[in-house]
Protein backbone atom coordinates (compact mmCIF):
# COMPACT_ATOMS: atom_id res chain seq x y z
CA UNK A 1 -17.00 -4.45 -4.99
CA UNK A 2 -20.09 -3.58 -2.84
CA UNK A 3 -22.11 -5.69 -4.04
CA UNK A 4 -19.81 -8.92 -4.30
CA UNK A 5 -19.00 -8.19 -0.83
CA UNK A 6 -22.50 -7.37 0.23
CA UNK A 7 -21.33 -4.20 1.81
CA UNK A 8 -24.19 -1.64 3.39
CA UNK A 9 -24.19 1.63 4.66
CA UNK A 10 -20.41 2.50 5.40
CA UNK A 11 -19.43 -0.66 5.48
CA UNK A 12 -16.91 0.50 2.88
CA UNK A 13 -15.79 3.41 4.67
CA UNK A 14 -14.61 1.10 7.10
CA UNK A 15 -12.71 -0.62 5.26
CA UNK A 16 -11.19 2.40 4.06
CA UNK A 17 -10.46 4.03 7.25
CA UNK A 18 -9.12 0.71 8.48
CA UNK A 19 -6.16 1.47 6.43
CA UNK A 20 -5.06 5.02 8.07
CA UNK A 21 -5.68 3.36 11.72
CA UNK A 22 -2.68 0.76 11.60
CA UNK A 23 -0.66 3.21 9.36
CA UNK A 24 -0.87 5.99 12.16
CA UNK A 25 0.33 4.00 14.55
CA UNK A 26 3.03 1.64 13.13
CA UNK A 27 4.55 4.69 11.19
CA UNK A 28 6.45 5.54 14.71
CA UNK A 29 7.66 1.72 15.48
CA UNK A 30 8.59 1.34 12.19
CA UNK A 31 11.27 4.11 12.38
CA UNK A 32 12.65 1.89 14.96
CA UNK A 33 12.75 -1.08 13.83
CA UNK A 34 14.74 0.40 10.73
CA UNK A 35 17.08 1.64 12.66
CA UNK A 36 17.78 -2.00 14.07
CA UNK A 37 17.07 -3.94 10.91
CA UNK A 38 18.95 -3.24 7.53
CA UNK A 39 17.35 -1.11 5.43
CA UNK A 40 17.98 -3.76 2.40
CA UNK A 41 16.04 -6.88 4.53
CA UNK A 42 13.37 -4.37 5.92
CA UNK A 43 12.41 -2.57 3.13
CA UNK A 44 12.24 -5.50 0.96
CA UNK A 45 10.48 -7.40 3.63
CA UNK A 46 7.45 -5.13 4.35
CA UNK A 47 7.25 -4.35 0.46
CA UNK A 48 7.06 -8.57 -0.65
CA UNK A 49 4.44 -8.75 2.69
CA UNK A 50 2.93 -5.65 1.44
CA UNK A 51 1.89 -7.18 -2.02
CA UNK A 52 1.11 -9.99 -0.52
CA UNK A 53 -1.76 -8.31 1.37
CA UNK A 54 -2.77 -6.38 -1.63
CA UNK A 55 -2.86 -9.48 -3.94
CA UNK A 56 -5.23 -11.48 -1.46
CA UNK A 57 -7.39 -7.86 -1.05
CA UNK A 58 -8.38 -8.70 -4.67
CA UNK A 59 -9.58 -12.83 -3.82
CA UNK A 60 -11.84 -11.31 -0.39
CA UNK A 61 -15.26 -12.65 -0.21
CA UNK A 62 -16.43 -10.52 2.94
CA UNK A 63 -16.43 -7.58 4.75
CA UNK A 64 -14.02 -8.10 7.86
CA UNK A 65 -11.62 -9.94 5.48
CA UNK A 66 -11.27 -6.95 3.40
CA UNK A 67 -11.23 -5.09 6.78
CA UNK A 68 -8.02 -7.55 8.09
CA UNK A 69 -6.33 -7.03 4.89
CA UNK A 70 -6.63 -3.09 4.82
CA UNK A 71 -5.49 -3.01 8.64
CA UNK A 72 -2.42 -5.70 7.24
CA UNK A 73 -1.52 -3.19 4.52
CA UNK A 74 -1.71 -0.33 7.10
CA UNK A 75 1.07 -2.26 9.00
CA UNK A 76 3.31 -3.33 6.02
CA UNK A 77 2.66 0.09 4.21
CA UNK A 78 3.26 2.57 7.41
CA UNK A 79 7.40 1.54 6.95
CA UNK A 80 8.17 2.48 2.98
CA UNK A 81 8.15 6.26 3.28
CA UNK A 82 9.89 7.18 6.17
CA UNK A 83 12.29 3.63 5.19
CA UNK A 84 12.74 4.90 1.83
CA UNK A 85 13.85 8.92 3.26
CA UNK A 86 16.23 7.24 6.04
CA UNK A 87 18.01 4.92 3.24
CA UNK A 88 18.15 8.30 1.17
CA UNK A 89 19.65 10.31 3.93
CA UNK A 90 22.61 7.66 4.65
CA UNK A 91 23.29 7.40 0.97
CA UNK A 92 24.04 11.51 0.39
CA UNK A 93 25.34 14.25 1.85
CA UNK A 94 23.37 17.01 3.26
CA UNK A 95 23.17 19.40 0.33
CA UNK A 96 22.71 16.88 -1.92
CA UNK A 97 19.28 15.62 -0.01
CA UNK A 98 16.84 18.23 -1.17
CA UNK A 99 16.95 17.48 -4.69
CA UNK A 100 16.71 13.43 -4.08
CA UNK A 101 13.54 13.92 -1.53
CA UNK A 102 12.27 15.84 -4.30
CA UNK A 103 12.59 13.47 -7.07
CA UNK A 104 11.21 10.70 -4.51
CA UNK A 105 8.17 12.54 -3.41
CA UNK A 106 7.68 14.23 -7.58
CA UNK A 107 7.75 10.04 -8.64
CA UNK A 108 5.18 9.06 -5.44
CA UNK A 109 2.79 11.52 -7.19
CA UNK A 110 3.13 10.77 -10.70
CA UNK A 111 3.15 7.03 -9.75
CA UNK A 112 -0.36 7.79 -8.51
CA UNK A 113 -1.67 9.34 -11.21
CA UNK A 114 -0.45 6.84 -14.03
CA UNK A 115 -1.77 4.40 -11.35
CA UNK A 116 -5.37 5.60 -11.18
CA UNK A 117 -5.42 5.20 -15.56
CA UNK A 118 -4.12 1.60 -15.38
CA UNK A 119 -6.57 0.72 -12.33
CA UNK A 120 -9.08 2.33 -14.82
CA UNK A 121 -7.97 -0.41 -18.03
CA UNK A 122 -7.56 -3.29 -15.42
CA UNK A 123 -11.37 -2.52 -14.23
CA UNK A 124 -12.00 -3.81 -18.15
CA UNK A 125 -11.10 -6.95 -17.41
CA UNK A 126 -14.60 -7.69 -15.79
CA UNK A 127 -15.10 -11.61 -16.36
CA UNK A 128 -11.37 -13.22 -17.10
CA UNK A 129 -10.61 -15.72 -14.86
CA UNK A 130 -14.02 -15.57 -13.11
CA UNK A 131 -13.33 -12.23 -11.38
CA UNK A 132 -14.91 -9.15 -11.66
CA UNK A 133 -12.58 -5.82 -12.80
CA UNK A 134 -12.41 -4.66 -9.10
CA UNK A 135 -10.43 -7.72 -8.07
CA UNK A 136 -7.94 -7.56 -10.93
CA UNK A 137 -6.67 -4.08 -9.50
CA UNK A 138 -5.63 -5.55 -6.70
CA UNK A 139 -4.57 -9.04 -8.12
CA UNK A 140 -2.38 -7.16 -10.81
């Protein structure tokens, strides 16, 4: 990725901290806004825009559009959790909530380990299609 983007110096921290900036602050509106919105047309919105982002991550050719793309993820991403807990907590009853954050929460890190080992078998397909292994990850 660094060096089909030509990225220098931190240029990929950047793009990595890009992320956490636009997730910080739209975590708060997007409690709102789900609160407003149905939970069905919101969540389902932010997760289709969501991939969206993260399939044209994997087709960048520069620096700031990676940059736009991490701050666009930021945005779309900042929603699932706290979406996902407040559809949870209107679905069960108060003693029954524990258990279900827990199984949410137990799948979010599993879902990132098994995710790291696919990323890592993805990378191998350096070359199909004319893009390099990086770009798969995120096309996939």
């Amino acid at each position: 990725m660094t060096e089909d983007l030509n990225l220098t110096g931190n240029d990929y921290n950047i793009a990595l901290l890009s992320f956490f900036v636009t997730y910080i602050i739209f975590e708060v509106p997007s409690n709102l806004i789900i609160k407003n919105v149905r939970p069905s047309i919101f969540l389902s919105s932010i997760m289709v825009l969501w991939g969206i982002a993260t399939l044209a991550q994997g087709l960048v050719t520069n620096l700031g559009g990676l940059v736009a793309l991490r701050l666009l993820i930021g945005i779309f991403e900042a929603g699932l959790f706290p979406g996902c807990l407040y559809l949870i907590s209107s679905w069960y009853k108060r003693y029954e909530l524990q258990w279900r954050f827990n199984l949410f929460f137990s799948a979010s890190i599993l879902a990132g380990g098994f995710g790291g080992l696919l990323a890592y078998a993805i990378a191998h397909m350096a070359g199909a299609g004319g893009y390099n292994g990086w770009s798969w990850i995120f096309i996939l």
